[in-house]
Protein backbone atom coordinates (compact mmCIF):
# COMPACT_ATOMS: atom_id res chain seq x y z
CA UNK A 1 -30.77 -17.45 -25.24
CA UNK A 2 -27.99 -18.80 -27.63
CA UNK A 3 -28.66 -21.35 -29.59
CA UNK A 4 -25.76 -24.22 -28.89
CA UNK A 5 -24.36 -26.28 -32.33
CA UNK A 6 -26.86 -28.48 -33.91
CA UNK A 7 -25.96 -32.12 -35.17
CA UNK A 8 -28.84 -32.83 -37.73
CA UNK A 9 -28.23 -36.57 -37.18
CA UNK A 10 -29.32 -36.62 -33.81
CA UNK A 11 -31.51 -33.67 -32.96
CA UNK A 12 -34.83 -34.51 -33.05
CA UNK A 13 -36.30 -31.18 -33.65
CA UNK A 14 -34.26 -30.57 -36.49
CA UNK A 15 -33.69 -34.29 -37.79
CA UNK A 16 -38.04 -34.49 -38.56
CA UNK A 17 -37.72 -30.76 -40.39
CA UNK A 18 -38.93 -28.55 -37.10
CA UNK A 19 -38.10 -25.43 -37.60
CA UNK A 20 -36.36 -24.84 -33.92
CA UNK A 21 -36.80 -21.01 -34.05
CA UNK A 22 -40.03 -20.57 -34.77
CA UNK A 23 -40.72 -22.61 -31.69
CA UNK A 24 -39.05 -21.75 -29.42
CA UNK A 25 -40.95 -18.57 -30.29
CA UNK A 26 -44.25 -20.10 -30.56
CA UNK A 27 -43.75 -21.31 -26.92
CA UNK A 28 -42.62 -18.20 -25.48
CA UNK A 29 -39.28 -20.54 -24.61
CA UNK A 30 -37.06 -17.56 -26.68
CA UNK A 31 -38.48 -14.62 -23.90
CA UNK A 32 -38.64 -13.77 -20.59
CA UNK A 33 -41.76 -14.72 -18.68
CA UNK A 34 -43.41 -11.78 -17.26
CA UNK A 35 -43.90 -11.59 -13.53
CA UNK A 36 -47.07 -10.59 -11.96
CA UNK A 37 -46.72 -7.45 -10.40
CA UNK A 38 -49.06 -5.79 -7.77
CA UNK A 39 -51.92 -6.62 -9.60
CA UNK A 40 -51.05 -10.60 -8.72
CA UNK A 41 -54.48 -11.16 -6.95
CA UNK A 42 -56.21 -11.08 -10.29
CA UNK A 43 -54.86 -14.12 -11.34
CA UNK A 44 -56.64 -17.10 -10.49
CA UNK A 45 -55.98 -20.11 -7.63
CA UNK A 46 -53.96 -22.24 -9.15
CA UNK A 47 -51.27 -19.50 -9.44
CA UNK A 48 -47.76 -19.87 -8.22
CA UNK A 49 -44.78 -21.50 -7.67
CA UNK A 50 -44.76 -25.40 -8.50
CA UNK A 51 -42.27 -28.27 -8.61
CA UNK A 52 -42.57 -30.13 -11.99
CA UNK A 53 -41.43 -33.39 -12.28
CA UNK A 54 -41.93 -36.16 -15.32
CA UNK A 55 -40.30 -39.13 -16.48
CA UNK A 56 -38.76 -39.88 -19.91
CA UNK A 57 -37.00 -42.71 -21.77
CA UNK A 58 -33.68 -42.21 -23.55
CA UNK A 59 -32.98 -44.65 -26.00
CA UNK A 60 -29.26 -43.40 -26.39
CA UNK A 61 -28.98 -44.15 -23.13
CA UNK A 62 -30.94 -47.33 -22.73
CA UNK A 63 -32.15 -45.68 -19.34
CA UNK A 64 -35.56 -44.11 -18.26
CA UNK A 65 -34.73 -40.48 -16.19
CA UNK A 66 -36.16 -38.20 -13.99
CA UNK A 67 -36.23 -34.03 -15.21
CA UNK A 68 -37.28 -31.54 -12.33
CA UNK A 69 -38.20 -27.94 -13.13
CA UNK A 70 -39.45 -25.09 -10.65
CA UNK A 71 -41.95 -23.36 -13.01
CA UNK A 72 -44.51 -20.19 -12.49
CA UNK A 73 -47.91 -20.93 -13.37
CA UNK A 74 -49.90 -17.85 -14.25
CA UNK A 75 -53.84 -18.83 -14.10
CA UNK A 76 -55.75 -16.54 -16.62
CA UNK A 77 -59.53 -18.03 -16.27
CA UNK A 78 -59.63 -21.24 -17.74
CA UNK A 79 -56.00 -20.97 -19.38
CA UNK A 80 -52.58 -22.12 -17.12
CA UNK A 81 -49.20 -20.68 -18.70
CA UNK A 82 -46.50 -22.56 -17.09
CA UNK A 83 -42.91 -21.73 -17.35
CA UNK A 84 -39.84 -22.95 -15.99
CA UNK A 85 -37.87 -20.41 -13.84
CA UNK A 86 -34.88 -18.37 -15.42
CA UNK A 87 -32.25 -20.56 -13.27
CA UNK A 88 -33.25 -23.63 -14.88
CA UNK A 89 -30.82 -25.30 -17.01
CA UNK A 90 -33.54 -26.54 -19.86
CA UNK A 91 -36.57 -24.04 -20.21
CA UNK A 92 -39.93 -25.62 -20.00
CA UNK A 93 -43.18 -24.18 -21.16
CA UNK A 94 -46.66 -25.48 -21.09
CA UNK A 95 -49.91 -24.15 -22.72
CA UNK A 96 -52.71 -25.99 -20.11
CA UNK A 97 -56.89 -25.42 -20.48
CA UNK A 98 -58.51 -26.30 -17.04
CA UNK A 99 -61.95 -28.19 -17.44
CA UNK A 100 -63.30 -28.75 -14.01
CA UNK A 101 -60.09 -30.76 -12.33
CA UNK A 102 -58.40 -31.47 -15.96
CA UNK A 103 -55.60 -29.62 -17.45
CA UNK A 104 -55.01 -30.80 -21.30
CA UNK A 105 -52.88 -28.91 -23.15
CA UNK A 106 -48.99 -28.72 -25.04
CA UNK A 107 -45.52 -28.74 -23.57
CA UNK A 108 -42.43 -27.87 -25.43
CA UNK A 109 -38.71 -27.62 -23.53
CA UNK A 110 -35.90 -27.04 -24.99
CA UNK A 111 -32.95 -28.96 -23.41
CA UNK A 112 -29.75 -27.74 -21.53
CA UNK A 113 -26.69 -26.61 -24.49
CA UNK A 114 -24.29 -28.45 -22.39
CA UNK A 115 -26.15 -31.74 -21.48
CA UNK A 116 -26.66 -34.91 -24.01
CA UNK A 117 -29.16 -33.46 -25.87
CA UNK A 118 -27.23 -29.99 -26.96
CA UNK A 119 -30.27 -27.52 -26.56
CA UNK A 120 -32.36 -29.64 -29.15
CA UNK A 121 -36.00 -28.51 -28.23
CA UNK A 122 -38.67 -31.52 -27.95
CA UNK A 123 -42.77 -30.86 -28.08
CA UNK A 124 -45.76 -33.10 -27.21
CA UNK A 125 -48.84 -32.87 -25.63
CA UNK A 126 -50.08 -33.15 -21.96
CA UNK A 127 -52.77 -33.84 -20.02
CA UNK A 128 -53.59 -34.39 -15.73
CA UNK A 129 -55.73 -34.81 -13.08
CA UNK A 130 -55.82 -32.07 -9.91
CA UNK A 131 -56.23 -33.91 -6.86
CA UNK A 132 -58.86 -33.98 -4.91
CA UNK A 133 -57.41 -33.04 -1.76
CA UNK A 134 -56.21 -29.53 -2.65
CA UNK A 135 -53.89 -29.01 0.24
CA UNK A 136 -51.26 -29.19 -0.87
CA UNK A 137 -52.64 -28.36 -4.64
CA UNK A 138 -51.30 -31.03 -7.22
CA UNK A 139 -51.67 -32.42 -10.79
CA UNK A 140 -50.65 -35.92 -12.48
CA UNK A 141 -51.02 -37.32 -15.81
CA UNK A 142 -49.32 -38.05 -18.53
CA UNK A 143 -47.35 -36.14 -21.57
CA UNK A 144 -46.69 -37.94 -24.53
CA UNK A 145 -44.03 -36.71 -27.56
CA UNK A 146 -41.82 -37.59 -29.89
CA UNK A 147 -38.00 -39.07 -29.60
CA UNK A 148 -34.82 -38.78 -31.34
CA UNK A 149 -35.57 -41.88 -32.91
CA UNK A 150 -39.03 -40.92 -34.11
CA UNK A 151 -40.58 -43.09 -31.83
CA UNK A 152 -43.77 -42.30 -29.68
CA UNK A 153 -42.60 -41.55 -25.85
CA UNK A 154 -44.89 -40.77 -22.81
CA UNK A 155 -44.78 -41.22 -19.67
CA UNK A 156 -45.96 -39.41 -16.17
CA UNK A 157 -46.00 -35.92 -15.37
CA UNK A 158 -46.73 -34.13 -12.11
CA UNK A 159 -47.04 -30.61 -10.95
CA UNK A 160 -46.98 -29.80 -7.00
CA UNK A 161 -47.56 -26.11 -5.31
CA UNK A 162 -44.80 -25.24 -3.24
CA UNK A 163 -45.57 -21.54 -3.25
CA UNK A 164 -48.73 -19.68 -3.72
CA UNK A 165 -47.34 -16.61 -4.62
CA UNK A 166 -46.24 -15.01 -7.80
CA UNK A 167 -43.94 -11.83 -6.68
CA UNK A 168 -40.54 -11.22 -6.99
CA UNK A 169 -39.68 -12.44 -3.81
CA UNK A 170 -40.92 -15.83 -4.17
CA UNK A 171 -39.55 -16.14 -7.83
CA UNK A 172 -36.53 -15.73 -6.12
CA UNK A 173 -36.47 -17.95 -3.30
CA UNK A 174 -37.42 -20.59 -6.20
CA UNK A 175 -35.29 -19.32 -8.83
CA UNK A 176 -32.77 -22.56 -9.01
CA UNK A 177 -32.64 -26.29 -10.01
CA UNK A 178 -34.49 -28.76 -7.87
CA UNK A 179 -32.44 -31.36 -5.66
């Protein structure tokens, strides 16, 4: 992934002394996520293919805006590793721990080269509720992180299944931005 031209002025990551390398590294943002092969049944339910949507203000743009990522979750016991699909235009990653129906856990995205915020990567932390109807399987809550500004954002965060499986194939048939 190339890293687009960084204005320290208005970068958040780089303007507070984040070192944008290390992580974008630290997130698994700067490598490809690795698909589940035949062995996909060993992975646990809340595997798949999920439409992520939050919320976030922009204070250079006086507006509140909606971001919407197809990302693979890949359940590993009690851990969730969530990333966006390649297509996306900004790569999202989250780190999740479930505890009964709560996920709490860190997000980190680093934002499109060639939309307002010129690949600057933000971080935070996260944390929802699974439904209680699991058909079809969702999570809500709330992330909170850090704008350009320095100022303390949150706002809501969803996740909702809209495939249950993990092969190629349905990467595929995913693999693109949302409407």
């Amino acid at each position: 992934m190339s890293e687009p031209a960084a204005n320290p002025g208005s970068d958040a990551d780089i303007l507070y002394g984040m070192d944008r390398a290390l992580t974008l590294e630290e997130t698994g943002l700067d490598s490809a996520f690795p698909l589940p092969g035949r062995t996909a049944e060993r992975y646990g339910e809340r595997s798949g293919i999920y439409l992520s949507v939050y919320e976030y203000p922009s204070s250079g743009r006086d507006s509140t805006f909606t971001s919407k990522h197809y990302v693979m979750v890949v359940q590993r016991g009690a851990k969730l590793t969530v990333r966006s699909v390649p297509a996306s235009g900004s790569q999202l990653a989250m780190d999740l721990s479930a505890n009964g129906r709560i996920l709490t856990g860190t997000w980190a995205e680093q934002t499109r080269g060639d939309g307002p915020y010129r690949g600057a990567v933000y971080t935070g932390a996260i944390q929802m509720i699974e439904d209680d109807n699991p058909v079809p399987r969702r999570f809500a809550g709330k992330w909170v992180g850090f704008g350009k500004d320095g100022e303390m954002n949150t706002g809501p965060w969803s996740l909702a299944l809209v495939e249950q499986h993990l092969g190629g194939q349905a990467v595929e048939r995913w693999n693109r931005e949302p409407e």
